[in-house]
Each structure stands twice: as C-alpha cells, then as structure tokens.
C-alpha atoms as a PDB file:
ATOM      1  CA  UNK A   1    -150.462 113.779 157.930  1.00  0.00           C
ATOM      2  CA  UNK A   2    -149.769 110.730 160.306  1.00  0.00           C
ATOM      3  CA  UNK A   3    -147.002 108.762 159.639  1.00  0.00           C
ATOM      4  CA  UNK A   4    -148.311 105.293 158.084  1.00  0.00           C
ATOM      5  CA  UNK A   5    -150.166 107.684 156.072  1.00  0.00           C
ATOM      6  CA  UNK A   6    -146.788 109.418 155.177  1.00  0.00           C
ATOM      7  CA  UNK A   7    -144.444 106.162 154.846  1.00  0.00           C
ATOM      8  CA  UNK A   8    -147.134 104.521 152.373  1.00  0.00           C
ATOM      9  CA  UNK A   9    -146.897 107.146 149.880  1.00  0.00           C
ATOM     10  CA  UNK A  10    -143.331 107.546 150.226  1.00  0.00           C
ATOM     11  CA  UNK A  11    -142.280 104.490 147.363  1.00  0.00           C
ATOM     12  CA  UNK A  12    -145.057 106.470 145.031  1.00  0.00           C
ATOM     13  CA  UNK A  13    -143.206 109.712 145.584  1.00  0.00           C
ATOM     14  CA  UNK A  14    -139.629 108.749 145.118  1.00  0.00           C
ATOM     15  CA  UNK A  15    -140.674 107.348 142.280  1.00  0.00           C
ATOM     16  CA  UNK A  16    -142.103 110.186 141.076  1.00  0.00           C
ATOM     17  CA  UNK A  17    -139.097 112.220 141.536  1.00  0.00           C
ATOM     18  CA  UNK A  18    -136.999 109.584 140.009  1.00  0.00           C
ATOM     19  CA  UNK A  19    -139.658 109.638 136.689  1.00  0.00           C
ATOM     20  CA  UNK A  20    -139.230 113.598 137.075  1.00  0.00           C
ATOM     21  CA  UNK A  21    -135.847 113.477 136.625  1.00  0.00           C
ATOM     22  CA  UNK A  22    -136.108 111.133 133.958  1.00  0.00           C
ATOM     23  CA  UNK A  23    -138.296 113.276 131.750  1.00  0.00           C
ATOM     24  CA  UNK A  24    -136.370 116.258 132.044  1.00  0.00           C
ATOM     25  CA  UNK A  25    -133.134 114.468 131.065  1.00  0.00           C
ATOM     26  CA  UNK A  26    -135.154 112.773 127.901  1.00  0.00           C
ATOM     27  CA  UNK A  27    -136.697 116.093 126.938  1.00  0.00           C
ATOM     28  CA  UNK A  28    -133.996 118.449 127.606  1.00  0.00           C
ATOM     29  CA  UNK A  29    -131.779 117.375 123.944  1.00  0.00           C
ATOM     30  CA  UNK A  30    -134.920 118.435 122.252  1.00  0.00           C
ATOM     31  CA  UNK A  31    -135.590 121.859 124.168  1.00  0.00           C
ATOM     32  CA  UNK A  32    -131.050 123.044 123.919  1.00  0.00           C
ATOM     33  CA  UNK A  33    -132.143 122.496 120.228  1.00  0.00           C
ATOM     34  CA  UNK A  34    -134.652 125.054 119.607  1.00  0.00           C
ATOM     35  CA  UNK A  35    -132.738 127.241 122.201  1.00  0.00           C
ATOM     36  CA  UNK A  36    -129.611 126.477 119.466  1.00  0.00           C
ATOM     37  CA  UNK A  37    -131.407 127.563 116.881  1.00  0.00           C
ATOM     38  CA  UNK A  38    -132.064 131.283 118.233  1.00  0.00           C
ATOM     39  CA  UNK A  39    -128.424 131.478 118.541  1.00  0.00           C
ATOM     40  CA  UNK A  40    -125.627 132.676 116.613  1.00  0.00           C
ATOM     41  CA  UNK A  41    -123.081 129.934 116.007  1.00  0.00           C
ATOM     42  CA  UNK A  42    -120.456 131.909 118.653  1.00  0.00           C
ATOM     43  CA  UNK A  43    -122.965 131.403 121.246  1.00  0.00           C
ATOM     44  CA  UNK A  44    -123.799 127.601 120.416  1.00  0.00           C
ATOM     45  CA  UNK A  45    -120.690 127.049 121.962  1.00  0.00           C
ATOM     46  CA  UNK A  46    -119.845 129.860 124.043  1.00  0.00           C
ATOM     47  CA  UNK A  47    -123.181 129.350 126.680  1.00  0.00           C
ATOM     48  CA  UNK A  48    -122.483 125.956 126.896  1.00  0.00           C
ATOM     49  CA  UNK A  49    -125.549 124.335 128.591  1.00  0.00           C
ATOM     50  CA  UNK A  50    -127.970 127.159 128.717  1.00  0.00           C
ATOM     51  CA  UNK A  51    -131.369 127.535 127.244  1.00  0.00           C
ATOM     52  CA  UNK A  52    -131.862 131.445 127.147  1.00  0.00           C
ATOM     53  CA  UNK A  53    -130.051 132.745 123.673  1.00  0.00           C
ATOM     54  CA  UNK A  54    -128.694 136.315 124.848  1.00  0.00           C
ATOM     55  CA  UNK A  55    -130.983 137.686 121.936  1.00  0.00           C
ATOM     56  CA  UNK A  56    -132.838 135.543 119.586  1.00  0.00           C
ATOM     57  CA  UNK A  57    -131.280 135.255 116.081  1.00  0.00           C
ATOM     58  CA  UNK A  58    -134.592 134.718 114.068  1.00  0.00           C
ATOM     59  CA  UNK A  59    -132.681 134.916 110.690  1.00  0.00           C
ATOM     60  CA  UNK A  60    -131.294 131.205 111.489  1.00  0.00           C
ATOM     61  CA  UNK A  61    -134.767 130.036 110.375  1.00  0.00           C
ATOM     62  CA  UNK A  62    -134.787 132.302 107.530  1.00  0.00           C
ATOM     63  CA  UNK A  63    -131.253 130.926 106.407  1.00  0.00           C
ATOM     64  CA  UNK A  64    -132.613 127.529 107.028  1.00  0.00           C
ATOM     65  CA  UNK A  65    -135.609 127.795 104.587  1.00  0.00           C
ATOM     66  CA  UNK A  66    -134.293 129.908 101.748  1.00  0.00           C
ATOM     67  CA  UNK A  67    -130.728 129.471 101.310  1.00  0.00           C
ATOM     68  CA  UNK A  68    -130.791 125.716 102.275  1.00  0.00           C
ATOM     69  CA  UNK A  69    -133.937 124.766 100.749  1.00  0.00           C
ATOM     70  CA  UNK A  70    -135.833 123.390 103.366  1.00  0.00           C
ATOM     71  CA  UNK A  71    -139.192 124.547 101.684  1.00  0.00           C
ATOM     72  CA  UNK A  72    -138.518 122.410  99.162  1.00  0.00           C
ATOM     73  CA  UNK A  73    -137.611 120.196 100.969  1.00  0.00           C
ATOM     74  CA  UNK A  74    -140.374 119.762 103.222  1.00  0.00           C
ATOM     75  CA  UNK A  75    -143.005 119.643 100.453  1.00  0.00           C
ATOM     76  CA  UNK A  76    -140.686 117.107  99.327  1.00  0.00           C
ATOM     77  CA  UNK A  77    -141.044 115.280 103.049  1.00  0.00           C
ATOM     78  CA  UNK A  78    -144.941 115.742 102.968  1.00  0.00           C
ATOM     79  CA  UNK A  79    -145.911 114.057  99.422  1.00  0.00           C
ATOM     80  CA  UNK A  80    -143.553 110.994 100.803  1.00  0.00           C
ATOM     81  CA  UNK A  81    -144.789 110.426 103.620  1.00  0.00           C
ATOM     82  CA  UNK A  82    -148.556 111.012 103.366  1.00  0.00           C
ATOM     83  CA  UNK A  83    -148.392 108.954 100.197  1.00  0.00           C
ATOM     84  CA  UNK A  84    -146.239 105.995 101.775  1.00  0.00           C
ATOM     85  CA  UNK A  85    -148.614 106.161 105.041  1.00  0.00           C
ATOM     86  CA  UNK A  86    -151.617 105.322 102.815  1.00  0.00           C
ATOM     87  CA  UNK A  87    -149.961 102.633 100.841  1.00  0.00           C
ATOM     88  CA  UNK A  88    -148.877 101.213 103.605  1.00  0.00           C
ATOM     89  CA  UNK A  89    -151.977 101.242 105.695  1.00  0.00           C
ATOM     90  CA  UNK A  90    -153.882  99.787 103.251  1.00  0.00           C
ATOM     91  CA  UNK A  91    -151.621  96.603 102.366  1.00  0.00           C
ATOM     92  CA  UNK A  92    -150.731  96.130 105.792  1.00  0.00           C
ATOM     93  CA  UNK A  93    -154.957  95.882 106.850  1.00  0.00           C
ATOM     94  CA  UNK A  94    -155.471  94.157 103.859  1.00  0.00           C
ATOM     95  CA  UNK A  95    -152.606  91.603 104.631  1.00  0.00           C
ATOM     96  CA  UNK A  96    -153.724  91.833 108.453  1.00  0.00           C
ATOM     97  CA  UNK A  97    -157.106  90.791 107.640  1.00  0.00           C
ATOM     98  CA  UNK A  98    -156.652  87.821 105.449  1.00  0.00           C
ATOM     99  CA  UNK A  99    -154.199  86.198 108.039  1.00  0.00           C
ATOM    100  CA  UNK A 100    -156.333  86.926 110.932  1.00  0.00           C
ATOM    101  CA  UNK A 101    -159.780  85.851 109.286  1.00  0.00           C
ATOM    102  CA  UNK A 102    -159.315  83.535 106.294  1.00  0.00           C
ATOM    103  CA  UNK A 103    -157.486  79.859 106.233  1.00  0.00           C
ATOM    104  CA  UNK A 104    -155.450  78.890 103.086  1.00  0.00           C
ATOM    105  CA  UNK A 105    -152.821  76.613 102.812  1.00  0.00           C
ATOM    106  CA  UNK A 106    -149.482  77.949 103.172  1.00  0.00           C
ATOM    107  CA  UNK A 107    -150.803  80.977 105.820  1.00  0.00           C
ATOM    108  CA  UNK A 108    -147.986  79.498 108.944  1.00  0.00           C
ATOM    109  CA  UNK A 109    -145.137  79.483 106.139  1.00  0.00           C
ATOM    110  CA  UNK A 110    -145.913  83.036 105.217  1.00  0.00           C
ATOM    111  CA  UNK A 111    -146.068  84.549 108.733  1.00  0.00           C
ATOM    112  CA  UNK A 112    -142.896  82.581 109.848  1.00  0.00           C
ATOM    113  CA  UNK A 113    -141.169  84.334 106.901  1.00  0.00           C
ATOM    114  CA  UNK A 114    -142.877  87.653 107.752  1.00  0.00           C
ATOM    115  CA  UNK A 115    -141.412  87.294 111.102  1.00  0.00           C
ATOM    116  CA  UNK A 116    -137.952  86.528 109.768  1.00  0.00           C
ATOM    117  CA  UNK A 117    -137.962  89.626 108.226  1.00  0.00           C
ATOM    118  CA  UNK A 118    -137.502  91.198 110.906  1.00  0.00           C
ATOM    119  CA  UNK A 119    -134.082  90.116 111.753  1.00  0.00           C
ATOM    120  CA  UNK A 120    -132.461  91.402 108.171  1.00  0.00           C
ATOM    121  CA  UNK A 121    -130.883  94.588 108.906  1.00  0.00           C
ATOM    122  CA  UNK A 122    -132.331  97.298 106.315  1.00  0.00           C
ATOM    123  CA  UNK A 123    -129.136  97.882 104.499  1.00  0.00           C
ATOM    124  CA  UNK A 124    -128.638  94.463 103.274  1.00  0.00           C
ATOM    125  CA  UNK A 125    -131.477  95.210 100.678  1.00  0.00           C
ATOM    126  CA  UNK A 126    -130.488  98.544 100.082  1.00  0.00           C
ATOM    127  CA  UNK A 127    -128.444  96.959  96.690  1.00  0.00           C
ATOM    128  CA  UNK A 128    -131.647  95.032  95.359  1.00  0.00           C
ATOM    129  CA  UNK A 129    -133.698  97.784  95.932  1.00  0.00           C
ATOM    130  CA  UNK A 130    -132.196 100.172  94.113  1.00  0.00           C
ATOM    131  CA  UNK A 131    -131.204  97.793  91.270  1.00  0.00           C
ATOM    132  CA  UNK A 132    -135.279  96.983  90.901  1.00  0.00           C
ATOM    133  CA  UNK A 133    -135.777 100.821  91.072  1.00  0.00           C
ATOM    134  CA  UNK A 134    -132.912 101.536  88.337  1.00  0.00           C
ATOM    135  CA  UNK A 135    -134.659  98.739  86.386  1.00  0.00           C
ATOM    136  CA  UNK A 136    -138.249 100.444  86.706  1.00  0.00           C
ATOM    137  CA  UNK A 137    -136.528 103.804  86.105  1.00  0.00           C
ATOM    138  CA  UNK A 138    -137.867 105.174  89.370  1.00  0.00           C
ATOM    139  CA  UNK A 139    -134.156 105.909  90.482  1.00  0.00           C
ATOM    140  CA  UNK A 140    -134.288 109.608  90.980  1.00  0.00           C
ATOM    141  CA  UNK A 141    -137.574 110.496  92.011  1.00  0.00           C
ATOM    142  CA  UNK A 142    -140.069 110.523  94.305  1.00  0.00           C
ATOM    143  CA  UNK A 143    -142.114 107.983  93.069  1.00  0.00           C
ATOM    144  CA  UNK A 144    -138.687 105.427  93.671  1.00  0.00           C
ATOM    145  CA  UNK A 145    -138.464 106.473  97.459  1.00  0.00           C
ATOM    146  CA  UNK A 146    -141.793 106.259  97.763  1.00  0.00           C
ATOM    147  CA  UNK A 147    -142.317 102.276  96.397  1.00  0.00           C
ATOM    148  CA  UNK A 148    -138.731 101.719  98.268  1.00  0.00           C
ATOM    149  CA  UNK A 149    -140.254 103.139 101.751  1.00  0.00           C
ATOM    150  CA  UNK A 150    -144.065 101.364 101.163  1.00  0.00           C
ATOM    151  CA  UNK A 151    -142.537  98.097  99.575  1.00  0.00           C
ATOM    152  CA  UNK A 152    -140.903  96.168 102.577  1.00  0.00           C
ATOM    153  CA  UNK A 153    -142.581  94.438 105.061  1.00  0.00           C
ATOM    154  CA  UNK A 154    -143.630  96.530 107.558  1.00  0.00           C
ATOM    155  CA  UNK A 155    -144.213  93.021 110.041  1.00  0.00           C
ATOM    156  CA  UNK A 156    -145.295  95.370 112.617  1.00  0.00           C
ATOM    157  CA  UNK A 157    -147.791  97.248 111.334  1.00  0.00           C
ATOM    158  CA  UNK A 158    -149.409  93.498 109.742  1.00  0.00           C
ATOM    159  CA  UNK A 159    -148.981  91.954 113.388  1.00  0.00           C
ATOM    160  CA  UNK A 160    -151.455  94.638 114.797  1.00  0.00           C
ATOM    161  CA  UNK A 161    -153.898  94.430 112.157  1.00  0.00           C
ATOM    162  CA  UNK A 162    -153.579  90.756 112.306  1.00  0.00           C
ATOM    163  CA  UNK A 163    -154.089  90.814 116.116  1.00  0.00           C
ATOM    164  CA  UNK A 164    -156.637  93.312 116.072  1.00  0.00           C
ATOM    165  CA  UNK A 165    -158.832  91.617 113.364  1.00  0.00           C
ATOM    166  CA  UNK A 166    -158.535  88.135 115.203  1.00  0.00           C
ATOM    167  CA  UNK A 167    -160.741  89.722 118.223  1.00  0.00           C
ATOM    168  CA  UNK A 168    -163.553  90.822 116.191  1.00  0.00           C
ATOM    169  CA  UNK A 169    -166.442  88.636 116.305  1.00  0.00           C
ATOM    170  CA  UNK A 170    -167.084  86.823 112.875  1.00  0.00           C
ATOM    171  CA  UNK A 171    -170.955  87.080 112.910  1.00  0.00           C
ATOM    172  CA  UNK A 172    -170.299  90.864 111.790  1.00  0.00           C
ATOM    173  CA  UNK A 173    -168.697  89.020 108.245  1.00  0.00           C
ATOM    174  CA  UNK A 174    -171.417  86.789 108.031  1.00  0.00           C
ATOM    175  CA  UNK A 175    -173.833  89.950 108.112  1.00  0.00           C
ATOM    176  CA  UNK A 176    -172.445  91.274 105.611  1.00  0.00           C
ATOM    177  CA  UNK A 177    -172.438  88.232 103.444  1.00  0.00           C
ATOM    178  CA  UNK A 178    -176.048  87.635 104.118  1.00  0.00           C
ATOM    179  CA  UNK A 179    -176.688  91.387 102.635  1.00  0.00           C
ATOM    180  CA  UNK A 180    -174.854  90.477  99.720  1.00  0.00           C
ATOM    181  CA  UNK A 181    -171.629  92.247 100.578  1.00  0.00           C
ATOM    182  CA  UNK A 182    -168.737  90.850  98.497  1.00  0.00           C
ATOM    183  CA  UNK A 183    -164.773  90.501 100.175  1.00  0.00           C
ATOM    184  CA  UNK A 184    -163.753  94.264  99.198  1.00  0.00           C
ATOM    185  CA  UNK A 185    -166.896  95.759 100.818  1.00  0.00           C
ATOM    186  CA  UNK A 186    -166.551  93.904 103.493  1.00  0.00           C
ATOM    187  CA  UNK A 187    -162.840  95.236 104.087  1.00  0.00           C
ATOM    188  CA  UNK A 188    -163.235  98.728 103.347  1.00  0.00           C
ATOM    189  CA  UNK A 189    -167.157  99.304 104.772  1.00  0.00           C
ATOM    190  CA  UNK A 190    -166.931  96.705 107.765  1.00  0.00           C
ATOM    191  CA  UNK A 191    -163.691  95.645 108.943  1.00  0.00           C
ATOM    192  CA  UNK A 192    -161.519  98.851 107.926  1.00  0.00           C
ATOM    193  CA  UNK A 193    -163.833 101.030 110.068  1.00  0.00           C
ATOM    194  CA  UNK A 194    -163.228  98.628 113.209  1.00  0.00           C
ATOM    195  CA  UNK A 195    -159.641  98.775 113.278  1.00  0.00           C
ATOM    196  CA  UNK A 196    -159.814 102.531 112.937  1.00  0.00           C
ATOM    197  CA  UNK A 197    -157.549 103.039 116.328  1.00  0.00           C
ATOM    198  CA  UNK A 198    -154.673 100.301 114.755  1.00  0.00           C
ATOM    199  CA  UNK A 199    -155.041 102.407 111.946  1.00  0.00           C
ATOM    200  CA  UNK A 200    -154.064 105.757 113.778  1.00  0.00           C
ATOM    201  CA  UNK A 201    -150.978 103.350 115.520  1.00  0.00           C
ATOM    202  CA  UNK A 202    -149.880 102.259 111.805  1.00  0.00           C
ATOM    203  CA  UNK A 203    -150.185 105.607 110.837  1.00  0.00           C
ATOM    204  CA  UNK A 204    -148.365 107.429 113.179  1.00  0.00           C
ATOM    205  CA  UNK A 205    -145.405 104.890 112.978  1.00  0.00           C
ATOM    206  CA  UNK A 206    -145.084 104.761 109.859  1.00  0.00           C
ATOM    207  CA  UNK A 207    -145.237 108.555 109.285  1.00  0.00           C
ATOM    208  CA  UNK A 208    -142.504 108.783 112.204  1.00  0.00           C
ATOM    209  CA  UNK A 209    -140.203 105.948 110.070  1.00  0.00           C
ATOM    210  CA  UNK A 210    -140.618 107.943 106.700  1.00  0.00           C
ATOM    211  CA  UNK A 211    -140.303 110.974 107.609  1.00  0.00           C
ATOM    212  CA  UNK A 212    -137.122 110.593 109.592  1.00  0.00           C
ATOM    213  CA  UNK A 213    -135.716 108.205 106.862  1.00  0.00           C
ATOM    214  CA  UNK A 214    -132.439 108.953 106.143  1.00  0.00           C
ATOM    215  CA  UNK A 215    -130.760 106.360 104.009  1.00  0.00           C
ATOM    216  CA  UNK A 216    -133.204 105.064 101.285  1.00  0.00           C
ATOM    217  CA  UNK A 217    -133.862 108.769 100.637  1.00  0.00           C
ATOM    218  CA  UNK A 218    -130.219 109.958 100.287  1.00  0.00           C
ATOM    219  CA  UNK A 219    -129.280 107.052  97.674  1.00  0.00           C
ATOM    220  CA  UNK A 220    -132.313 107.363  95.380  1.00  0.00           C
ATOM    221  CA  UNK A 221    -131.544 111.302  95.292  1.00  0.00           C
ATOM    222  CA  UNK A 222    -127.711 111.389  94.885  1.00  0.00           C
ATOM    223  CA  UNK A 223    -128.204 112.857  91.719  1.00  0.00           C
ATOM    224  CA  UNK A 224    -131.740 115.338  92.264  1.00  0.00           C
ATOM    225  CA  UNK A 225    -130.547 117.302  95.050  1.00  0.00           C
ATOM    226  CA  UNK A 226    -133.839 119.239  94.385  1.00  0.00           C
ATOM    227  CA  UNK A 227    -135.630 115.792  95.337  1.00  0.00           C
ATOM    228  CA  UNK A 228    -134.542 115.614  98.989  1.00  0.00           C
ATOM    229  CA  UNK A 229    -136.066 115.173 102.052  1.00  0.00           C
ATOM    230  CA  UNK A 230    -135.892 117.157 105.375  1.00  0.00           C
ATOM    231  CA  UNK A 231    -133.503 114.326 106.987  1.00  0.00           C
ATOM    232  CA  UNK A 232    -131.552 114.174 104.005  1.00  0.00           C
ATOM    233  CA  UNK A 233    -131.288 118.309 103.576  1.00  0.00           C
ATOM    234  CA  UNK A 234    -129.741 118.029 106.573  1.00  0.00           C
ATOM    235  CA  UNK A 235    -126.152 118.203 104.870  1.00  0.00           C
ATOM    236  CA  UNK A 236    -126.709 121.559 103.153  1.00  0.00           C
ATOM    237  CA  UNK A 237    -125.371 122.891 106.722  1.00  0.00           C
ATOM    238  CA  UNK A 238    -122.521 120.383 106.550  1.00  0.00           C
ATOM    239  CA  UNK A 239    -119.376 121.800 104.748  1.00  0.00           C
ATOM    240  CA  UNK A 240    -116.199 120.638 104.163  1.00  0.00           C
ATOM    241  CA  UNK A 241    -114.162 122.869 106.996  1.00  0.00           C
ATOM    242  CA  UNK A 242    -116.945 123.304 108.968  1.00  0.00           C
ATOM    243  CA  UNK A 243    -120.566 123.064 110.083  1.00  0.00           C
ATOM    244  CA  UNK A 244    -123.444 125.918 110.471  1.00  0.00           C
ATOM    245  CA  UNK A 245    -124.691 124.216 113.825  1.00  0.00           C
ATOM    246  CA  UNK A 246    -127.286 127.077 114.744  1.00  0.00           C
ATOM    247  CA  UNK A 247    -128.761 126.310 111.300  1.00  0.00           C
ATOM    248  CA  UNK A 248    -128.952 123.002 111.508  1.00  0.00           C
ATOM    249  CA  UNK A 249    -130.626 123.387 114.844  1.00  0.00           C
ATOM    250  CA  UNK A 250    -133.288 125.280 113.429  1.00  0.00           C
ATOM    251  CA  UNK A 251    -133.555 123.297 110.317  1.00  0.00           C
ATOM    252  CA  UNK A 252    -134.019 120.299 112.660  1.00  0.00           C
ATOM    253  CA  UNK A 253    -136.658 122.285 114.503  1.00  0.00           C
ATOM    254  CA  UNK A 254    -138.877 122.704 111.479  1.00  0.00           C
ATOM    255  CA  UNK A 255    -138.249 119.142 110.842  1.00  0.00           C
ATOM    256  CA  UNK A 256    -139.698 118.545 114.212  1.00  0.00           C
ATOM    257  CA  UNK A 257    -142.618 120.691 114.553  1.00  0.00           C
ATOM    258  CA  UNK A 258    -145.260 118.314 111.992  1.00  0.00           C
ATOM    259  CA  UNK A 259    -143.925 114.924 113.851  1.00  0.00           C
ATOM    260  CA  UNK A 260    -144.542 116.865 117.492  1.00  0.00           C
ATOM    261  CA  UNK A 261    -148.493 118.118 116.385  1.00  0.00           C
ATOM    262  CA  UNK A 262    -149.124 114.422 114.697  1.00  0.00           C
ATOM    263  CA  UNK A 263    -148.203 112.545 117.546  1.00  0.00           C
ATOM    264  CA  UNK A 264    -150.393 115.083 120.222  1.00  0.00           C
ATOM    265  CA  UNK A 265    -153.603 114.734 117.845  1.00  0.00           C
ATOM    266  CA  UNK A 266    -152.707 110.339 117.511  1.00  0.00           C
ATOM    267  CA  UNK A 267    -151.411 109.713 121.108  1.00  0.00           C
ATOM    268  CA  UNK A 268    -154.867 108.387 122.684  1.00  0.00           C
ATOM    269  CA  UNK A 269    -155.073 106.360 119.523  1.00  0.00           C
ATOM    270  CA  UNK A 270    -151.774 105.341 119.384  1.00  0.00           C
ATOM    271  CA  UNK A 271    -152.336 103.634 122.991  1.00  0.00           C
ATOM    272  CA  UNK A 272    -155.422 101.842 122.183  1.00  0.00           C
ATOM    273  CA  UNK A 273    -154.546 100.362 119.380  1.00  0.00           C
ATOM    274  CA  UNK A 274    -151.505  98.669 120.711  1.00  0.00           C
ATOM    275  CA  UNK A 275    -153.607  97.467 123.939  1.00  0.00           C
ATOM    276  CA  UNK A 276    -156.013  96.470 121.910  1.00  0.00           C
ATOM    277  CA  UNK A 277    -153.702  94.963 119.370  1.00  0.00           C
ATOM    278  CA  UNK A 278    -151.814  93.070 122.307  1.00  0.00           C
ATOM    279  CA  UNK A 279    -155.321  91.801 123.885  1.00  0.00           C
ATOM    280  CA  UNK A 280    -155.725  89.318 121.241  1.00  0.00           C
END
C-alpha cells in the first residue's frame, strides 16, 4: 500500500479506533450487568471489573421472578405500555395532521404553547395530576398511570407527525374527497398509512419513555404494590440494611430484554422517520 494511499485513510482509521473505543465504553455498563446477574452477591464485589461469573448462579433470575414479583410485574409493564403507545400514537397523528394540513384561527398560539411545554420539568405537574386522577378515582390502578403517561403532551412525537404530514402532497386529500372520503377516512385509510415509518419512531419512543417510567408509576401505586411496574419493582431488592445487587442485576436484565428486541425490529424505521421528519 503506497503511502498517499496509506496517509489518506489514516483520519478514517483513527477515527475508527476512537468510535471503537467509544462503543465499548457505552456498551460495557450494560454487558457487567448481565455478567452481575450470574453472580452471587460475594462475587459482585469480589471480581471487581470482570465479566466471566466463576459459575453462573441461574437461581438469581429465579429469585428475581418469584420471590420479587417481577412476573407480575412485567404483565403489569406490558398492558401500560402497549396501551399508552396506542393512545398516544393516535392523538399525536391526529394532532400532527390537523396542524400540518388544516388552517384555523388560533393554530400559531397552540404550537407556541405546545413548544413551551417542553421547558416544564415533569414533576411540577406531578401534584395536578394526581389530584385529577384522585378526583376521577383512577388513583391506584392501571387505568390512572396509564391516562397520566398518554395525557401530556408528548411535543415530540406531534412535531414529527406535524413535519412529516407537511411533505405529503395535498392532491392525495383531494382524491380522497373527490371519492367521497370524509376527514376520519381520510386519516386512518390515507394519511395514517403514509406516516407509517413516524409511526414506528413515535412508537418506539414512547414505549422506551413508559416503560422505563419511574416516577408517575411509583406515586399512583403507593398503595397497590401488586400494581407496579418493572422500574418501579425495582425496590423489592432494596432493603433497609442492605441491597440484593445480583438480583437486581438480573431483575434489570429482564427489564431489558423486550426494550433490546423492540428497538432491533424498529431501528431502520426509527431512522427514517426522523430524516424524513427533519426533511420538511
């Protein structure tokens, strides 16, 4: 290999080692925690840095599941979030679309306060929330974390929609309306079908956000322990003199595994939805 040859490729390769290096140092928290959670809890401390438990401790996962719940607990995880996902997809399209595609007065106030949303931090609502919930009586129940995760404003999610339904070209509406298609069949038959890769975006972040929520679902189930989430069964393994790290480590591996095989089966949609999102 001559040497122009060699000094052009150079840049490309040191930053490949640098990106290397990178990964391995983002990845490598993840990988010590399933090799914690083959361990017993003398060896989560004694081997220090290593990844190779001297003999797997399978029973970690079986303590995990049974004694602390976490089957419960995950069903718990799954109706939440598959039920917020779809509530949340479907407002924030709907929302998306009539921004992007329709002009009524007052449409700049509402995104500018849409947008402002964004800057209150999450637990300033926490209080009105859960007074609205108390009021409903959904306090204590699945159905209260689920209108508490679905109901805010999930500006993100709108903005791509919004973005993505601005670039499609309106004689496809005016199709429709010529074959007597009304504003709901439009939506759900024309336009919902488009935006199908923003869809797979908005649903993989929101089913990231909901099922790692912590906070909204450990106040609404103070007092239904048997109504917990994975994130929130979390504190089964923390006691009052102590903590049972190796199974938390495997608790937080089950926890892991659905968010790991959702994101490998979205990814490709994931990125063209936000290009196509940001091309508009």
């Amino acid at each position: 290999m001559s040497t122009a040859r060699i000094a052009r490729r150079l840049p490309w390769w040191i930053a490949a080692a640098f990106l290397a290096i990178g990964c391995a140092l983002w990845v490598y928290p993840f990988v010590w925690m399933v090799a914690a959670s083959l361990k017993d809890q003398m060896e989560v401390f004694a081997s220090g840095l290593s990844l190779v438990p001297k003999s797997p401790v399978w029973a970690n996962y079986a303590r995990a599941w049974n004694d602390a719940h976490f089957g419960r607990y995950l069903l718990n995880t799954v109706v939440v979030t598959m039920v917020t996902v779809v509530v949340v997809v479907v407002r924030c399209a709907m929302a998306g679309y009539v921004l992007a595609r329709h002009r009524f007065a007052g449409r700049k106030a509402i995104m500018v306060v849409l947008v402002a949303t964004l800057f209150v931090p999450t637990g300033y609502t926490i209080i009105p929330v859960v007074d609205i919930s108390q009021r409903l009586g959904l306090l204590n129940s699945l159905g209260g974390i689920i209108v508490a995760l679905s109901g805010g404003a999930h500006v993100a999610a709108i903005l791509l929609y919004l973005g993505y339904f601005r670039q499609i070209p309106a004689e496809l509406e005016e199709a429709a309306i010529v074959d007597g298609a009304g504003f709901w069949s439009i939506f759900f038959r024309v336009m919902l079908p488009l935006a199908m890769p923003v869809t797979a975006t908005v649903t993989l972040l929101t089913f990231l956000a909901t099922w790692n929520a912590f906070f909204l679902p450990l106040v609404f189930t103070f007092s239904r322990p048997d109504l917990r989430t994975l994130s929130v069964g979390m504190l089964a393994f923390v006691g009052e003199n102590s903590t049972d790290w190796s199974g938390m480590a495997a608790a937080a591996t089950i926890s892991l595994l659905p968010v790991v095989v959702i994101f490998v089966l979205l990814q490709r949609y994931f990125v063209e939805g936000i290009a196509g999102a940001v091309k508009s």
